[in-house]
C-alpha atoms as a PDB file:
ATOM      1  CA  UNK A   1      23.529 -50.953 -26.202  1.00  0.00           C
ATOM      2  CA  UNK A   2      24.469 -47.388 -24.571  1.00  0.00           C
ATOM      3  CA  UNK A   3      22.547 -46.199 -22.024  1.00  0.00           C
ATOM      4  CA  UNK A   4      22.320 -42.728 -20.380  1.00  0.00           C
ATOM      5  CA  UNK A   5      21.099 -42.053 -16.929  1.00  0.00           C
ATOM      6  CA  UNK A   6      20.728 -38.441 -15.593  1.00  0.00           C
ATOM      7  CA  UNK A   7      20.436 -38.501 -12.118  1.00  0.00           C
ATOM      8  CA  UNK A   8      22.485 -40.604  -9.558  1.00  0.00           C
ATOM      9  CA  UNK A   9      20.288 -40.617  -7.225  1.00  0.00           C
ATOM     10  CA  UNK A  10      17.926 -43.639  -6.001  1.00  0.00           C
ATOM     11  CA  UNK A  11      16.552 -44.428  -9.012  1.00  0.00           C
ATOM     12  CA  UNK A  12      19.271 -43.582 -11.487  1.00  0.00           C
ATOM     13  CA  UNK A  13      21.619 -45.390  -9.071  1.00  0.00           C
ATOM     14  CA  UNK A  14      19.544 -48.567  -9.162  1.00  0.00           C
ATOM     15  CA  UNK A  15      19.163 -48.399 -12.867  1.00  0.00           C
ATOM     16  CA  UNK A  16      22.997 -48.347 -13.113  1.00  0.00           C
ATOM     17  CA  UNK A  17      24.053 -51.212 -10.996  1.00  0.00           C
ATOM     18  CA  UNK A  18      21.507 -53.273 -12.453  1.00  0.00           C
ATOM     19  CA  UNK A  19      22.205 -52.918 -16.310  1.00  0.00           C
ATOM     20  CA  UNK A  20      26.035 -53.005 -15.684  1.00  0.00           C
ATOM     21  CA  UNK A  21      25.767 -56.234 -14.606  1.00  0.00           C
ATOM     22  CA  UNK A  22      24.163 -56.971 -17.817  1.00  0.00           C
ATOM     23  CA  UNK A  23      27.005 -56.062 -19.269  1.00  0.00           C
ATOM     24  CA  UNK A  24      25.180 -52.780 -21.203  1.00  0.00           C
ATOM     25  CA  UNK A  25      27.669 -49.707 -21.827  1.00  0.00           C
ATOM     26  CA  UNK A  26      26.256 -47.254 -19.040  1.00  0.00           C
ATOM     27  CA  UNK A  27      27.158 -43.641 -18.916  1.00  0.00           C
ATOM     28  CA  UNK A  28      25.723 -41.904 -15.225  1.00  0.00           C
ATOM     29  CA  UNK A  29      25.730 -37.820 -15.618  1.00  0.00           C
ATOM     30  CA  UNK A  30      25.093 -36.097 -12.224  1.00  0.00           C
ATOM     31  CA  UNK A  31      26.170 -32.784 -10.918  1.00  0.00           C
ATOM     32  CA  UNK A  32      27.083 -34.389  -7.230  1.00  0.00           C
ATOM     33  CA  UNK A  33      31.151 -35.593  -7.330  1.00  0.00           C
ATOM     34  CA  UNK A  34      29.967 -37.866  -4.271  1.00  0.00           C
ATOM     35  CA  UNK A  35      27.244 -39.652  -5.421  1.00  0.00           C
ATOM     36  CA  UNK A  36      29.121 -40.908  -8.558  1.00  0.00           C
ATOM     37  CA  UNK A  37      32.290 -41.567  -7.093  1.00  0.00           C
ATOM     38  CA  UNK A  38      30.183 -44.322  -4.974  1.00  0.00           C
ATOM     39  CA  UNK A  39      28.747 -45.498  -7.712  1.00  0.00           C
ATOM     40  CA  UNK A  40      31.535 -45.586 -10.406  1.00  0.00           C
ATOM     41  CA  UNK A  41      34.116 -46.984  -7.797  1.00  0.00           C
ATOM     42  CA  UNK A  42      32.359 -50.074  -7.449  1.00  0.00           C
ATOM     43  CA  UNK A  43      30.442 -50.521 -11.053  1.00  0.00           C
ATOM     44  CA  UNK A  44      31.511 -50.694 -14.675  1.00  0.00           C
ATOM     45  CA  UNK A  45      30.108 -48.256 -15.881  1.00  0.00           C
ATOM     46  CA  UNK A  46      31.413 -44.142 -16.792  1.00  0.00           C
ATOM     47  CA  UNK A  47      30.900 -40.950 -15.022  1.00  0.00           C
ATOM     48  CA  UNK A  48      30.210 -37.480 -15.916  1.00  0.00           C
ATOM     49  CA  UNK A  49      30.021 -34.808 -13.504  1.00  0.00           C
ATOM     50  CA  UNK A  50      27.575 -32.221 -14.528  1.00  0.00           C
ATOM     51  CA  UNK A  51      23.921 -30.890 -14.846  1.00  0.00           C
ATOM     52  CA  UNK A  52      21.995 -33.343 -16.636  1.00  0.00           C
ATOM     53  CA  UNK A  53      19.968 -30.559 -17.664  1.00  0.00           C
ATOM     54  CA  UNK A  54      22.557 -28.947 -19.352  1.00  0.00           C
ATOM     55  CA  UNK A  55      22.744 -28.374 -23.061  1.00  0.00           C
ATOM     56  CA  UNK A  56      26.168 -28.139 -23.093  1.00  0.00           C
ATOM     57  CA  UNK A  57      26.975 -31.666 -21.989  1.00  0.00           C
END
């Protein structure tokens, strides 16, 4: 299953480490470079850097 998560922040950060260790195909959008760099550097699991808001993404 794909999974998107806007936000890498507490919650969307939890969310992500948890189902990539299920093995689930995770995609984390954020607009901070830090946050998912800390995140995607230790998790398998892809990164966007952007407003989740955004209709353009």
């Amino acid at each position: 299953m794909k999974i998107i998560i806007a936000g890498a922040y507490a919650i969307g950060t939890y969310l992500a480490k948890l189902l990539s260790r299920n093995k689930q195909d995770i995609i984390l959008i954020d607009d901070n470079a830090e946050n998912l760099e800390r995140v995607g550097r230790d998790y398998d699991l892809m990164t966007i850097e952007a407003s989740p808001t955004s209709i353009k993404l």
